[in-house]
C-alpha atoms as a PDB file:
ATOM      1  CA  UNK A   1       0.000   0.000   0.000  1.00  0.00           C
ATOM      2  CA  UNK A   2       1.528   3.466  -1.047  1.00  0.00           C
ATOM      3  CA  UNK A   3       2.515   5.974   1.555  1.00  0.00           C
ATOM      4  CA  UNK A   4      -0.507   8.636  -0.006  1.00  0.00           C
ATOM      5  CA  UNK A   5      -2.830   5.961   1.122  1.00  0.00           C
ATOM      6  CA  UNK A   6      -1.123   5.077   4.499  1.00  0.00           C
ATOM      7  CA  UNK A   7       0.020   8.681   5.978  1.00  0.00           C
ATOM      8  CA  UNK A   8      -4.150   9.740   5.840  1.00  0.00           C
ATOM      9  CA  UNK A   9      -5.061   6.349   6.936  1.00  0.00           C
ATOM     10  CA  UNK A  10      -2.867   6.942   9.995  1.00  0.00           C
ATOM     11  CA  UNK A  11      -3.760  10.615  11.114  1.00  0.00           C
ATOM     12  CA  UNK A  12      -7.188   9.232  11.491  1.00  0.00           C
ATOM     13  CA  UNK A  13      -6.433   6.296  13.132  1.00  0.00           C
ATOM     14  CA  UNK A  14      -4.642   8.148  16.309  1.00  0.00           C
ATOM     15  CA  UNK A  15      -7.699  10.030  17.177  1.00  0.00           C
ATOM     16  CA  UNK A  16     -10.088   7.347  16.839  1.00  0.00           C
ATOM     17  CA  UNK A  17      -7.879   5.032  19.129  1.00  0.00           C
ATOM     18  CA  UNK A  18      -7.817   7.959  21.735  1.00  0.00           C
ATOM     19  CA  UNK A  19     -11.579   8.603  21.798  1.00  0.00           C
ATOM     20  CA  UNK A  20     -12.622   4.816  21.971  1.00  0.00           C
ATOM     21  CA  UNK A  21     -10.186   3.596  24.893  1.00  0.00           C
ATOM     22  CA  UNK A  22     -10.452  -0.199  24.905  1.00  0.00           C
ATOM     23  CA  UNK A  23     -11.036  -0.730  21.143  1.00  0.00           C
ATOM     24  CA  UNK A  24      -9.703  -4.581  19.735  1.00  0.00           C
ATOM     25  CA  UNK A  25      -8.076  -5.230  16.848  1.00  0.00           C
ATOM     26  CA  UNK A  26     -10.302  -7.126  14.742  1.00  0.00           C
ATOM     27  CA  UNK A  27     -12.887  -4.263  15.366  1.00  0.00           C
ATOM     28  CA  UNK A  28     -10.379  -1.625  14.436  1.00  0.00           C
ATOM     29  CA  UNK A  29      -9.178  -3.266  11.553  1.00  0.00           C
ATOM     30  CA  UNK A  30     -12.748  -3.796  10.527  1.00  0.00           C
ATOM     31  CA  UNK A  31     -13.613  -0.035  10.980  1.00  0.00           C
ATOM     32  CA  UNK A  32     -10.753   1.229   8.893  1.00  0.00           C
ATOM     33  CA  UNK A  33     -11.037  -1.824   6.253  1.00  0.00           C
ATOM     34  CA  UNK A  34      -7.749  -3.819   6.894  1.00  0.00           C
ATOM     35  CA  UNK A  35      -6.478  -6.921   7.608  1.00  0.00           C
ATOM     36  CA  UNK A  36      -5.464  -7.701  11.189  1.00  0.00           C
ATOM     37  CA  UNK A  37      -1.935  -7.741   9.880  1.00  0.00           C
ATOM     38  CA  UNK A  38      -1.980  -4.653   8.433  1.00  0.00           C
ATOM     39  CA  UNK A  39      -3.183  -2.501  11.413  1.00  0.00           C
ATOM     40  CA  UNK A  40      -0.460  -4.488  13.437  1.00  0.00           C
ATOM     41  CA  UNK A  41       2.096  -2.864  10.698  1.00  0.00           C
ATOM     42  CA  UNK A  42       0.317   0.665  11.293  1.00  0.00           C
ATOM     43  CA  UNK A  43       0.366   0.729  15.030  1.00  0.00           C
ATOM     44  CA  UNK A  44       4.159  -0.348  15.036  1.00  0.00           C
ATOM     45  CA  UNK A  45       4.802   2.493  13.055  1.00  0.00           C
ATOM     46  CA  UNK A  46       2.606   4.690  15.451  1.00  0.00           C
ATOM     47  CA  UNK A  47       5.170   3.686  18.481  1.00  0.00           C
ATOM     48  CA  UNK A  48       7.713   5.128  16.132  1.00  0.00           C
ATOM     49  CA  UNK A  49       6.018   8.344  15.798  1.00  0.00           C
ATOM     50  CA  UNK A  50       5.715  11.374  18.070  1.00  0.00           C
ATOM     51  CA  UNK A  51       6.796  15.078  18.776  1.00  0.00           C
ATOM     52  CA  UNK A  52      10.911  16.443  18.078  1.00  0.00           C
ATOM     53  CA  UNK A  53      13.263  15.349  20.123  1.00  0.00           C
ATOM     54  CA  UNK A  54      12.911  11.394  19.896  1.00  0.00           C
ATOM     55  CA  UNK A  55      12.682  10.347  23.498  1.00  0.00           C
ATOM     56  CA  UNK A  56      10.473   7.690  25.128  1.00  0.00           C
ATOM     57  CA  UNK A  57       8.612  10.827  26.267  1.00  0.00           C
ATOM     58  CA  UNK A  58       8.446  12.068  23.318  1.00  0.00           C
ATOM     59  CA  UNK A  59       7.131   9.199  20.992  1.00  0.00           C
ATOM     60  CA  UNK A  60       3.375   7.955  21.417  1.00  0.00           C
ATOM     61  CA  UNK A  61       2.823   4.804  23.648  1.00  0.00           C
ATOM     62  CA  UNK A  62       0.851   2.200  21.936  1.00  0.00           C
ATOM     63  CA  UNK A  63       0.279  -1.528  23.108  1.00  0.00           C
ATOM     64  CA  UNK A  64      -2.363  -4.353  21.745  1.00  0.00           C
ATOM     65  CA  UNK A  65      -1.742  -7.399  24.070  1.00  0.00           C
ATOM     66  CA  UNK A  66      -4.197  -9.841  24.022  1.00  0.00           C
ATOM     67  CA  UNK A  67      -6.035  -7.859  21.746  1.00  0.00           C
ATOM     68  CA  UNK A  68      -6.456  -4.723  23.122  1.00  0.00           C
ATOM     69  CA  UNK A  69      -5.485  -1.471  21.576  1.00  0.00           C
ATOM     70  CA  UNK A  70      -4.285   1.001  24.328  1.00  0.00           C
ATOM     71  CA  UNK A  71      -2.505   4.520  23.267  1.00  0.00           C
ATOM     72  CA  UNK A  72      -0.899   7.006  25.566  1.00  0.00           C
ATOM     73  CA  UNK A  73       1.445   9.926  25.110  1.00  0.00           C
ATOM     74  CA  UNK A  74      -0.799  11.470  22.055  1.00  0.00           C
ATOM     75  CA  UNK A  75      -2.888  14.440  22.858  1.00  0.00           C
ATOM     76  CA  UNK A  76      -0.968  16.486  20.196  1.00  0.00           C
ATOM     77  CA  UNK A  77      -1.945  14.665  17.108  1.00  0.00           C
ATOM     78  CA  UNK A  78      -5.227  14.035  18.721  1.00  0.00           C
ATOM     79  CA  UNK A  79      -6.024  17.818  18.532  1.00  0.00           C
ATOM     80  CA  UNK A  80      -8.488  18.641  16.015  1.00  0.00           C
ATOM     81  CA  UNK A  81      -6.204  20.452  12.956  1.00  0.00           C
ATOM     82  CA  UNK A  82      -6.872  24.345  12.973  1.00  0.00           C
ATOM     83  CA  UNK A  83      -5.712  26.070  10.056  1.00  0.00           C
ATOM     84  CA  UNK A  84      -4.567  29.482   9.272  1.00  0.00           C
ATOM     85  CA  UNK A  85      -6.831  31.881   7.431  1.00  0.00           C
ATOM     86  CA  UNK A  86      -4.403  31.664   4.607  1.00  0.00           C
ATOM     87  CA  UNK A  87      -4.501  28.007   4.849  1.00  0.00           C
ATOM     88  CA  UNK A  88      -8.297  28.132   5.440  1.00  0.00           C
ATOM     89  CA  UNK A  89      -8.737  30.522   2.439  1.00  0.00           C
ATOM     90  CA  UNK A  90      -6.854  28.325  -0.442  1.00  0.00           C
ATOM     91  CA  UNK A  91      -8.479  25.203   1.091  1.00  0.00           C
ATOM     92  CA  UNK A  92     -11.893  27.231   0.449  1.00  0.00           C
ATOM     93  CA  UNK A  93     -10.762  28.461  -3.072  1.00  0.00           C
ATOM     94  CA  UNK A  94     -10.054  24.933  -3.987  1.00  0.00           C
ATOM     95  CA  UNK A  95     -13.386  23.638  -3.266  1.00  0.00           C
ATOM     96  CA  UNK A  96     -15.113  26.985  -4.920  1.00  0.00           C
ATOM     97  CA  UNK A  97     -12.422  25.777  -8.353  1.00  0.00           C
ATOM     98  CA  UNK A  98     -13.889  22.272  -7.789  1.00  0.00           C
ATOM     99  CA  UNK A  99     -17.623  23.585  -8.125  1.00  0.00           C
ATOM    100  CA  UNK A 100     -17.312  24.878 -11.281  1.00  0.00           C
ATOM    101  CA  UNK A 101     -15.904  21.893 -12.948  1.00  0.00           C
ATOM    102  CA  UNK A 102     -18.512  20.136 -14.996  1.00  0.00           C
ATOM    103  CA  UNK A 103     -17.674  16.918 -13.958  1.00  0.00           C
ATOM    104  CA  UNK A 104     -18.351  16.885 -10.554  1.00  0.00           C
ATOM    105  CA  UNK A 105     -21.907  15.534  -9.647  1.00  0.00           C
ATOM    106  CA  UNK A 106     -22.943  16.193  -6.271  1.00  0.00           C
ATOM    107  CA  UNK A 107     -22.696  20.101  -6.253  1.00  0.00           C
ATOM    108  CA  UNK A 108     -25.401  20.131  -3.330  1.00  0.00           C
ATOM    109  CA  UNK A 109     -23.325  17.940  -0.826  1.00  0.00           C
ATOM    110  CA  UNK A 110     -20.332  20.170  -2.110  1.00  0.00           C
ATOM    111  CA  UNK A 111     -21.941  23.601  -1.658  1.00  0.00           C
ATOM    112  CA  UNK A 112     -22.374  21.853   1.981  1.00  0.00           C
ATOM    113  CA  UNK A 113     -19.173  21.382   2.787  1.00  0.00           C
ATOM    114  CA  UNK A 114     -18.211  24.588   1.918  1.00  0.00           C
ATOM    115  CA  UNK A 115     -20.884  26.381   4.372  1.00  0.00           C
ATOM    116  CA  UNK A 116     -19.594  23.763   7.156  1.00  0.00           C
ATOM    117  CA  UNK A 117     -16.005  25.004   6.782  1.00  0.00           C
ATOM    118  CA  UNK A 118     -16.945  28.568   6.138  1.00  0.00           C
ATOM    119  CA  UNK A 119     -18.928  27.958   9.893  1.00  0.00           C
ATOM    120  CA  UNK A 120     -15.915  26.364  11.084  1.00  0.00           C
ATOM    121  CA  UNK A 121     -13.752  28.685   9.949  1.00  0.00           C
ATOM    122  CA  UNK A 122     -14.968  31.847  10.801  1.00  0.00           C
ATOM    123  CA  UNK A 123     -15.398  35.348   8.968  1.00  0.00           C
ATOM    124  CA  UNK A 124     -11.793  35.846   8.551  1.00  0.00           C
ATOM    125  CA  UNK A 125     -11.017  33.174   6.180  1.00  0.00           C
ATOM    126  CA  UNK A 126     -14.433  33.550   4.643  1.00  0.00           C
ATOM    127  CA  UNK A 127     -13.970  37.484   3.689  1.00  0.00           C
ATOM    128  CA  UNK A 128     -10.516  36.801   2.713  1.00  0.00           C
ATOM    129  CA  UNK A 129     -11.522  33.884   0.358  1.00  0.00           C
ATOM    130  CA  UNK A 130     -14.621  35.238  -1.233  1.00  0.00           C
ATOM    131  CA  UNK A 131     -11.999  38.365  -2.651  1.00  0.00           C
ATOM    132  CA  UNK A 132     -10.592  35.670  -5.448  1.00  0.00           C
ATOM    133  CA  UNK A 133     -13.390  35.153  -8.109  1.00  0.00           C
ATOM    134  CA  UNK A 134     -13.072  31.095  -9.222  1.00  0.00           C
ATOM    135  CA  UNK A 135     -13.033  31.096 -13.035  1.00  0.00           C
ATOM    136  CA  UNK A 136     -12.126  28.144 -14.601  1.00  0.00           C
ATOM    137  CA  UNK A 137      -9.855  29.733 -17.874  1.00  0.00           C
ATOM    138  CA  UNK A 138     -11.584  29.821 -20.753  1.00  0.00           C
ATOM    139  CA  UNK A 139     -12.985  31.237 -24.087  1.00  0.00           C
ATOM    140  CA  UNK A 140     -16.307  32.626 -23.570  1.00  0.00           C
ATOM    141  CA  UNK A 141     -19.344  29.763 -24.482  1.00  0.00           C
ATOM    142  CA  UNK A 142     -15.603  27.316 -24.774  1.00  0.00           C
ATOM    143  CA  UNK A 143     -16.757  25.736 -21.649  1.00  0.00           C
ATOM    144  CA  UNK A 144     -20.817  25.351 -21.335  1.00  0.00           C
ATOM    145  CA  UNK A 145     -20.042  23.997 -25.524  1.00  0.00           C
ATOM    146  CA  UNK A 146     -17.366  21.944 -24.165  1.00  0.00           C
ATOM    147  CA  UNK A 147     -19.311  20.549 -21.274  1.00  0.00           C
ATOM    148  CA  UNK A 148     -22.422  19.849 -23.259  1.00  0.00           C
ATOM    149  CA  UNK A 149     -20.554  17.710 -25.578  1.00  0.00           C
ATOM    150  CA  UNK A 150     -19.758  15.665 -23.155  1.00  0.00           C
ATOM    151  CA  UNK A 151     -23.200  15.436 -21.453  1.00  0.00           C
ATOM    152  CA  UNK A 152     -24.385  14.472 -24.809  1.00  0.00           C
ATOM    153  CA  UNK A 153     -21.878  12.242 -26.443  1.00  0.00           C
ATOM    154  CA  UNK A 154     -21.041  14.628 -29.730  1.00  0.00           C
ATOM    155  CA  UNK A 155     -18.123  15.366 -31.273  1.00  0.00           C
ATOM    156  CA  UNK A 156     -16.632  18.851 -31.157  1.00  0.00           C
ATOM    157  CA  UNK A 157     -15.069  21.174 -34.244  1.00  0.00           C
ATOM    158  CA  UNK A 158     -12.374  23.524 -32.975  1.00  0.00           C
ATOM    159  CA  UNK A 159     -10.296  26.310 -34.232  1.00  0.00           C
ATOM    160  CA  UNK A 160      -7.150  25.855 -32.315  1.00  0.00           C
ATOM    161  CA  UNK A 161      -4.160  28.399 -31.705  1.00  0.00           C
ATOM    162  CA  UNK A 162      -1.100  26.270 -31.398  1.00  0.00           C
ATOM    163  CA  UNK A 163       1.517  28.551 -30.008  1.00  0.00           C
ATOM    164  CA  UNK A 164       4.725  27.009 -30.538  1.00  0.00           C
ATOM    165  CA  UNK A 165       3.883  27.494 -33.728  1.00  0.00           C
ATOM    166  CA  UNK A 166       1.950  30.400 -34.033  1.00  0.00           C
ATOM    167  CA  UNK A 167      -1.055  29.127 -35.854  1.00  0.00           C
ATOM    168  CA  UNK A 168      -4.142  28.352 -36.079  1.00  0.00           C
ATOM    169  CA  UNK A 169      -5.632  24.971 -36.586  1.00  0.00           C
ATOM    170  CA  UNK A 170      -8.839  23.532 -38.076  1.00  0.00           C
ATOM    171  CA  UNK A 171      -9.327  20.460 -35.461  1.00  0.00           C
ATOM    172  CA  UNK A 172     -12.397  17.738 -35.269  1.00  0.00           C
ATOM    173  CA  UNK A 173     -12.168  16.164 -31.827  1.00  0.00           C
ATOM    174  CA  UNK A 174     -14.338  13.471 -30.040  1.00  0.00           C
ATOM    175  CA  UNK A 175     -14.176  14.417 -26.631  1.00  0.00           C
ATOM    176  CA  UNK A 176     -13.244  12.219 -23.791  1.00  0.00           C
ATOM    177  CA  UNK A 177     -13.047  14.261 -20.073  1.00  0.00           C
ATOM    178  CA  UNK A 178     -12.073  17.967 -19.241  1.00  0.00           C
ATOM    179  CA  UNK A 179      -9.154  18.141 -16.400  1.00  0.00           C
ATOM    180  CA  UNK A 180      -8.064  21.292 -14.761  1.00  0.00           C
ATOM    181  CA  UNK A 181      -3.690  21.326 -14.149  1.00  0.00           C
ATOM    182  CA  UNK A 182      -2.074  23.657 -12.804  1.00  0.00           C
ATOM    183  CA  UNK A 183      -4.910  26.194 -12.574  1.00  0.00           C
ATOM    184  CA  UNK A 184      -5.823  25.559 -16.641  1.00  0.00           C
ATOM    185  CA  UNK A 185      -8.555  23.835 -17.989  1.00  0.00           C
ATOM    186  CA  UNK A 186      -8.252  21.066 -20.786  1.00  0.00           C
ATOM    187  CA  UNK A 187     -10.133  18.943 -22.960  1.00  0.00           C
ATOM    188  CA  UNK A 188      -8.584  15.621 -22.981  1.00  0.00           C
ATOM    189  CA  UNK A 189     -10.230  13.928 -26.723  1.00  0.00           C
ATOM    190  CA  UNK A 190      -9.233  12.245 -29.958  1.00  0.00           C
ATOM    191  CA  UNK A 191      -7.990  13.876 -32.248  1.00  0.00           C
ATOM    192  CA  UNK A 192      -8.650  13.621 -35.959  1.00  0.00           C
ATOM    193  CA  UNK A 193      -6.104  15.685 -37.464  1.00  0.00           C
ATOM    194  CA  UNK A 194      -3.203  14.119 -35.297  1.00  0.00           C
ATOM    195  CA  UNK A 195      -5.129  10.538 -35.268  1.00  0.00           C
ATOM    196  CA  UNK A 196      -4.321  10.540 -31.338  1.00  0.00           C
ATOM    197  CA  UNK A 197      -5.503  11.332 -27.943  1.00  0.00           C
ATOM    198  CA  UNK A 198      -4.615  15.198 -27.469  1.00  0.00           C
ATOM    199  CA  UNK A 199      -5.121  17.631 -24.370  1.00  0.00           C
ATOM    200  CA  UNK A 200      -6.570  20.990 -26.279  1.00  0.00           C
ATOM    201  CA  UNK A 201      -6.386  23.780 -23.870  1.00  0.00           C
ATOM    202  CA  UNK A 202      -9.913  25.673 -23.551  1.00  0.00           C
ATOM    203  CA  UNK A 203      -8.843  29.504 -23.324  1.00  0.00           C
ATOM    204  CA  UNK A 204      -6.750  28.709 -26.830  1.00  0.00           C
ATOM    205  CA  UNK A 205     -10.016  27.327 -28.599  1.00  0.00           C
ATOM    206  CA  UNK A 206     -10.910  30.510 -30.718  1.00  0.00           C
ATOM    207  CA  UNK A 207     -14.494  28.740 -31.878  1.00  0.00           C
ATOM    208  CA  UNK A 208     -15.825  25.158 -30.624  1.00  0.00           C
ATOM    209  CA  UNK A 209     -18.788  23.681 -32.129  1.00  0.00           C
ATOM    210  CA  UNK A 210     -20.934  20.927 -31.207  1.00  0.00           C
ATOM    211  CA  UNK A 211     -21.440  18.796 -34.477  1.00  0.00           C
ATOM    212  CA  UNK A 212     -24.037  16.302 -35.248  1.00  0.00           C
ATOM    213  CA  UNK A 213     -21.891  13.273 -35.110  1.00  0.00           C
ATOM    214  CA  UNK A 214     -21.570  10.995 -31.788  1.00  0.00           C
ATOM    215  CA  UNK A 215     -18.176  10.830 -30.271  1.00  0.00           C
ATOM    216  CA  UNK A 216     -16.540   7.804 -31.343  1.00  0.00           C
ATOM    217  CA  UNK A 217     -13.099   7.571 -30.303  1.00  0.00           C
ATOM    218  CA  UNK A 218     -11.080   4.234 -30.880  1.00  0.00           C
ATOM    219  CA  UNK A 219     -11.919   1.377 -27.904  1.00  0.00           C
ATOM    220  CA  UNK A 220      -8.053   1.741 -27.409  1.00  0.00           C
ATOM    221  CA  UNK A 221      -8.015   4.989 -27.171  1.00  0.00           C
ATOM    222  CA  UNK A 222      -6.937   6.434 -23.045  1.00  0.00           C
ATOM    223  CA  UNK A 223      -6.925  10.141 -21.910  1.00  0.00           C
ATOM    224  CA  UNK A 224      -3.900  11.686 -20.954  1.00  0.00           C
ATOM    225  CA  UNK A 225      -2.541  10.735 -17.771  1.00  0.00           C
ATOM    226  CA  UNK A 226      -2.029  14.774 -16.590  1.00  0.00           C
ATOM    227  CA  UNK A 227      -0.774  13.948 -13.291  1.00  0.00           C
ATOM    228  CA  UNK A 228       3.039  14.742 -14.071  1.00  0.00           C
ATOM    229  CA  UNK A 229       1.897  17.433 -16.232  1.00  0.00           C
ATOM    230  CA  UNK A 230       0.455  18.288 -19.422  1.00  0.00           C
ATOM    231  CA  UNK A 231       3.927  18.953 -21.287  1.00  0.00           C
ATOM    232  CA  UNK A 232       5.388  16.020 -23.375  1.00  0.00           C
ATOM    233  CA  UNK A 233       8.542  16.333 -25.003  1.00  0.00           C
ATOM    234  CA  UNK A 234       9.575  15.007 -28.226  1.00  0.00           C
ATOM    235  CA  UNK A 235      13.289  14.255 -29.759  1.00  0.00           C
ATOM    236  CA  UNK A 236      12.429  16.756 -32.709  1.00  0.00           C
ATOM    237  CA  UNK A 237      11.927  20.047 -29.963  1.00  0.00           C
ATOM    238  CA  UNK A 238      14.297  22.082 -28.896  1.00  0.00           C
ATOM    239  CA  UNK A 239      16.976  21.059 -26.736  1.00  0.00           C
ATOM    240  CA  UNK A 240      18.571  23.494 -24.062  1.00  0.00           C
ATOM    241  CA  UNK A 241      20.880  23.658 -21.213  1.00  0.00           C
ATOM    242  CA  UNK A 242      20.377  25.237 -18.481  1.00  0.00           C
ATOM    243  CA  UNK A 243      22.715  26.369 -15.377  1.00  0.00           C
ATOM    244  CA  UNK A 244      20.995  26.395 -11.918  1.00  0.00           C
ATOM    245  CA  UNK A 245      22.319  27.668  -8.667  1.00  0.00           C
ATOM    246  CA  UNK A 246      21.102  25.849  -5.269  1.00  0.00           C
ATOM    247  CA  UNK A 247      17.957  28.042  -5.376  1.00  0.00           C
ATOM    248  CA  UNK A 248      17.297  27.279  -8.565  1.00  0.00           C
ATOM    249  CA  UNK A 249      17.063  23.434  -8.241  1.00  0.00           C
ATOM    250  CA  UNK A 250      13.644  23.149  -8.146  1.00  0.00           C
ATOM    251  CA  UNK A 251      13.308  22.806 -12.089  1.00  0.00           C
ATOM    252  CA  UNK A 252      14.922  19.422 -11.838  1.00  0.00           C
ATOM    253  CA  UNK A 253      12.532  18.066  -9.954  1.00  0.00           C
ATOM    254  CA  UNK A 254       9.171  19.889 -11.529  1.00  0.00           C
ATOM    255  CA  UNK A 255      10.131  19.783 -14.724  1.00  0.00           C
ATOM    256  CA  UNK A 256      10.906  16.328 -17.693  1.00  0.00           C
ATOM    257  CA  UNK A 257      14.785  16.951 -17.544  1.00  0.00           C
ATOM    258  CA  UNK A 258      16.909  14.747 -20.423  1.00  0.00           C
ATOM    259  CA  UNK A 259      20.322  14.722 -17.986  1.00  0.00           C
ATOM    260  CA  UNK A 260      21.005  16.334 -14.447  1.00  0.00           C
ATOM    261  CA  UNK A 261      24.801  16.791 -13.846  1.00  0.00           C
ATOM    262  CA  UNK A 262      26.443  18.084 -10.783  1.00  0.00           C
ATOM    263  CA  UNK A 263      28.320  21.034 -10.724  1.00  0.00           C
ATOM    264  CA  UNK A 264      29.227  21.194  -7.205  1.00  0.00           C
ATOM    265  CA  UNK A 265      28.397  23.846  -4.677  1.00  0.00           C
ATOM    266  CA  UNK A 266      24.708  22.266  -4.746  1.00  0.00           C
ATOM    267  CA  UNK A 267      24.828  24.045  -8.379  1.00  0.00           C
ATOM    268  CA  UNK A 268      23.190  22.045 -11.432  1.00  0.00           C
ATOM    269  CA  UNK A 269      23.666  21.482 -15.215  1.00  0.00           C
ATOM    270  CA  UNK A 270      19.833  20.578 -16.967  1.00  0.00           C
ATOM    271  CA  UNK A 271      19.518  19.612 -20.182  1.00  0.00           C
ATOM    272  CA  UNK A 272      15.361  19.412 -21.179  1.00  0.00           C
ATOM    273  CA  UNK A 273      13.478  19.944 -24.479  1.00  0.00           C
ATOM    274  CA  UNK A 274      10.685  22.472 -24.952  1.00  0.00           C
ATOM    275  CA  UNK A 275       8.905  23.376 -28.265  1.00  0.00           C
ATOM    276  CA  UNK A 276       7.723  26.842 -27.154  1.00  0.00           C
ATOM    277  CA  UNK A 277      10.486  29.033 -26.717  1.00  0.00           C
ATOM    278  CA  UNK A 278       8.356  32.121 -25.155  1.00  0.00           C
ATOM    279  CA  UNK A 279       7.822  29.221 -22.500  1.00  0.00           C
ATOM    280  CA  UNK A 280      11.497  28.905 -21.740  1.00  0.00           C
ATOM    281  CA  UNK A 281      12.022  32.886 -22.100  1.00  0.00           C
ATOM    282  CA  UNK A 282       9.286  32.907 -19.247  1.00  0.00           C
ATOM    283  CA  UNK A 283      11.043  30.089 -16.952  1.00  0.00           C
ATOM    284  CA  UNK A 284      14.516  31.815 -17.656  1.00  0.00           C
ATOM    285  CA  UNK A 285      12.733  35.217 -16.448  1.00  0.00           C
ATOM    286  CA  UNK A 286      11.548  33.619 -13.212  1.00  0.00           C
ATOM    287  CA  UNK A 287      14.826  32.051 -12.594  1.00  0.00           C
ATOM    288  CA  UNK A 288      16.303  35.213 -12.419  1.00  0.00           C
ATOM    289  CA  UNK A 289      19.775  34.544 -11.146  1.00  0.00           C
ATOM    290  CA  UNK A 290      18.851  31.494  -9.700  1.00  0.00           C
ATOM    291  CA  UNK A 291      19.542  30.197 -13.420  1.00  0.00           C
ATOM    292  CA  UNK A 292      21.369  31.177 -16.558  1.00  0.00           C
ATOM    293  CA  UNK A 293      20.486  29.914 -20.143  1.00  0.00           C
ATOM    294  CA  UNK A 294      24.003  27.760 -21.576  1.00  0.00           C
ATOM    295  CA  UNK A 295      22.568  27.015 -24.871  1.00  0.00           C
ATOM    296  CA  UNK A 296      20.973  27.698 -27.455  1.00  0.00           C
ATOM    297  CA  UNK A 297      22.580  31.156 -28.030  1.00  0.00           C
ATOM    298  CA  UNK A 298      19.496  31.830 -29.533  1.00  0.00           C
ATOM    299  CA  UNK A 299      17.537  31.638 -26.545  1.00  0.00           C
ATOM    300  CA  UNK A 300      19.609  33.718 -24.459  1.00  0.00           C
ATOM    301  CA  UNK A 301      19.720  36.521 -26.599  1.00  0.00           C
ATOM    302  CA  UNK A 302      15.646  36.265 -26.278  1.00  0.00           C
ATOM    303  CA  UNK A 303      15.504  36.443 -22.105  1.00  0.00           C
ATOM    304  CA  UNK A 304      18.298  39.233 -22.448  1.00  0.00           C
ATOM    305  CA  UNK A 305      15.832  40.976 -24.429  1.00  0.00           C
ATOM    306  CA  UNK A 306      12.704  40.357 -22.434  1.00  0.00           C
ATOM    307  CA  UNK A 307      15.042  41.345 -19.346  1.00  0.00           C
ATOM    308  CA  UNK A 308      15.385  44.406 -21.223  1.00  0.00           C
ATOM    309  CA  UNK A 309      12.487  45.493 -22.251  1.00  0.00           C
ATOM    310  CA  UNK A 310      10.715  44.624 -18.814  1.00  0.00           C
ATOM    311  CA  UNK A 311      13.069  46.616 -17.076  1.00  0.00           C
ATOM    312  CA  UNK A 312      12.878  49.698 -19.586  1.00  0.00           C
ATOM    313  CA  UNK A 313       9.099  49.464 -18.805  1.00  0.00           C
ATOM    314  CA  UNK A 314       9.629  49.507 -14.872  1.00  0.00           C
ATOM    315  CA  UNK A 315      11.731  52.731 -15.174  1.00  0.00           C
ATOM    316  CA  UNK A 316       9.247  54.099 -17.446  1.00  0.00           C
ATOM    317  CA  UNK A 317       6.326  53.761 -14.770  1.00  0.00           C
ATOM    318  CA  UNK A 318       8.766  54.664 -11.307  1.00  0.00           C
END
């Protein structure tokens, strides 16, 4: 069982031991669907567990002879969680983001959760929360067309702006799901022009139409898996290297890198491949010197530019 699934599993299982003193195993494990074994395996990982320091009077007490479950030493885990209003206020965001996404059914027990936590919450986190307006990014009518596509099985005609290339593309899709990453929506379809499953972001769809055909994409056909992003390189985009100080590191690990050398220092070398170069000017731009472009020469003469011009515009303005 994966640690996602385990670390939850455990946070719950702390509090519930502590507010039903006495509880057996076989009842426990029932409650929290395991195996006998397996709740043995949690609860010696629970002994292991416990506030800084690592002392036996630090680390929660937990026994189970002859059956028994008994717990000691854990009144701070067994707190209920309060969260900040910044916390409290991207948690309530989140759910507001979920709301509007067309595939989620049950907006009523939704809209309840989010008037229990508001409640819970208080005013602060509330006010602060209901200042961001939750708009899914889109073309106007891009998502209702979208969305009703889907409801009814059609398939969709796009205009599409591809922007590594700079054009615009006639497209006949049969939709499949729409996925929100990274803040963006996404249609996640076949593709007729490319004869493959594509992810066609909604705010570059300049007109969708629903057609009079049924979706039929091939019985082999899978949506993207989007959860290490939507980006997929190929061997015919561009290839760059990039220099990264310790700060700077954090590309590595969020972004598809071809080879990672060490420079020393905690510095790195990153070689990746990107077909949209405005999308590398931009990461170069954040990187600020936390990262300098080694090749292509191309593309460092384009963020010494940007760099330029943004900074001509700030002194313009101040």
């Amino acid at each position: 069982m994966s640690t996602a699934d385990r670390l939850p599993r455990l946070l719950a299982l702390v509090p519930y031991l502590m507010s039903h003193p006495g509880a057996q195993v076989p009842e426990v494990a029932k409650v929290f669907g395991l195996s006998e074994k397996q709740l043995i395996d949690d609860l010696q990982l629970v002994w292991m567990c416990g506030l800084p320091g690592h002392t036996p009077g630090d680390l929660i007490d937990v026994s189970w002879d002859g059956g028994e479950i008994v717990i000691d030493n854990a009144d701070t885990i067994a707190r209920p969680l309060r969260l900040g209003i910044d916390e409290a206020s991207a948690l309530l965001v989140a759910l507001r983001m979920l709301a509007e996404l067309p595939e989620f059914g049950d907006r009523d027990a939704l809209a309840r959760v989010i008037a229990k936590f508001e409640q819970a919450e208080g005013e602060g986190a509330a006010a602060v929360s209901s200042q961001v307006a939750v708009e899914v990014g889109a073309t106007p009518d891009a998502l209702p067309t979208v969305n009703e596509a889907l409801r009814r099985g059609r398939r969709l005609s796009l205009r599409y702006h591809v922007p590594g290339r700079d054009e615009i593309t006639p497209r006949e899709v049969d939709p499949m799901r729409l996925v929100v990453v990274d803040g963006r929506s996404y249609l996640s379809g076949w593709c007729y022009r490319a004869e493959a499953v594509r992810l066609f972001r909604l705010d570059r769809m300049l007109t969708v139409e629903i057609l009079d055909v049924a979706a039929d994409p091939p019985a082999d056909a899978v949506p993207d898996e989007v959860t290490p992003g939507v980006f997929r390189p190929s061997p015919t985009d561009e290839l760059v290297e990039l220099e990264l100080t310790p700060a700077g590191r954090w590309v590595a690990e969020y972004y598809a890198c071809e080879e990672v050398t060490e420079l020393g220092e905690g510095r790195l070398k990153v070689t990746l491949r990107a077909r949209d170069q405005g999308w590398l000017v931009r990461l170069a731009l954040r990187l600020g010197d936390t990262g300098r472009v080694l090749s292509p020469a191309s593309l460092a003469e384009s963020v010494r530019r940007a760099a330029t011009s943004a900074l001509n515009r700030y002194e313009s303005v101040s």
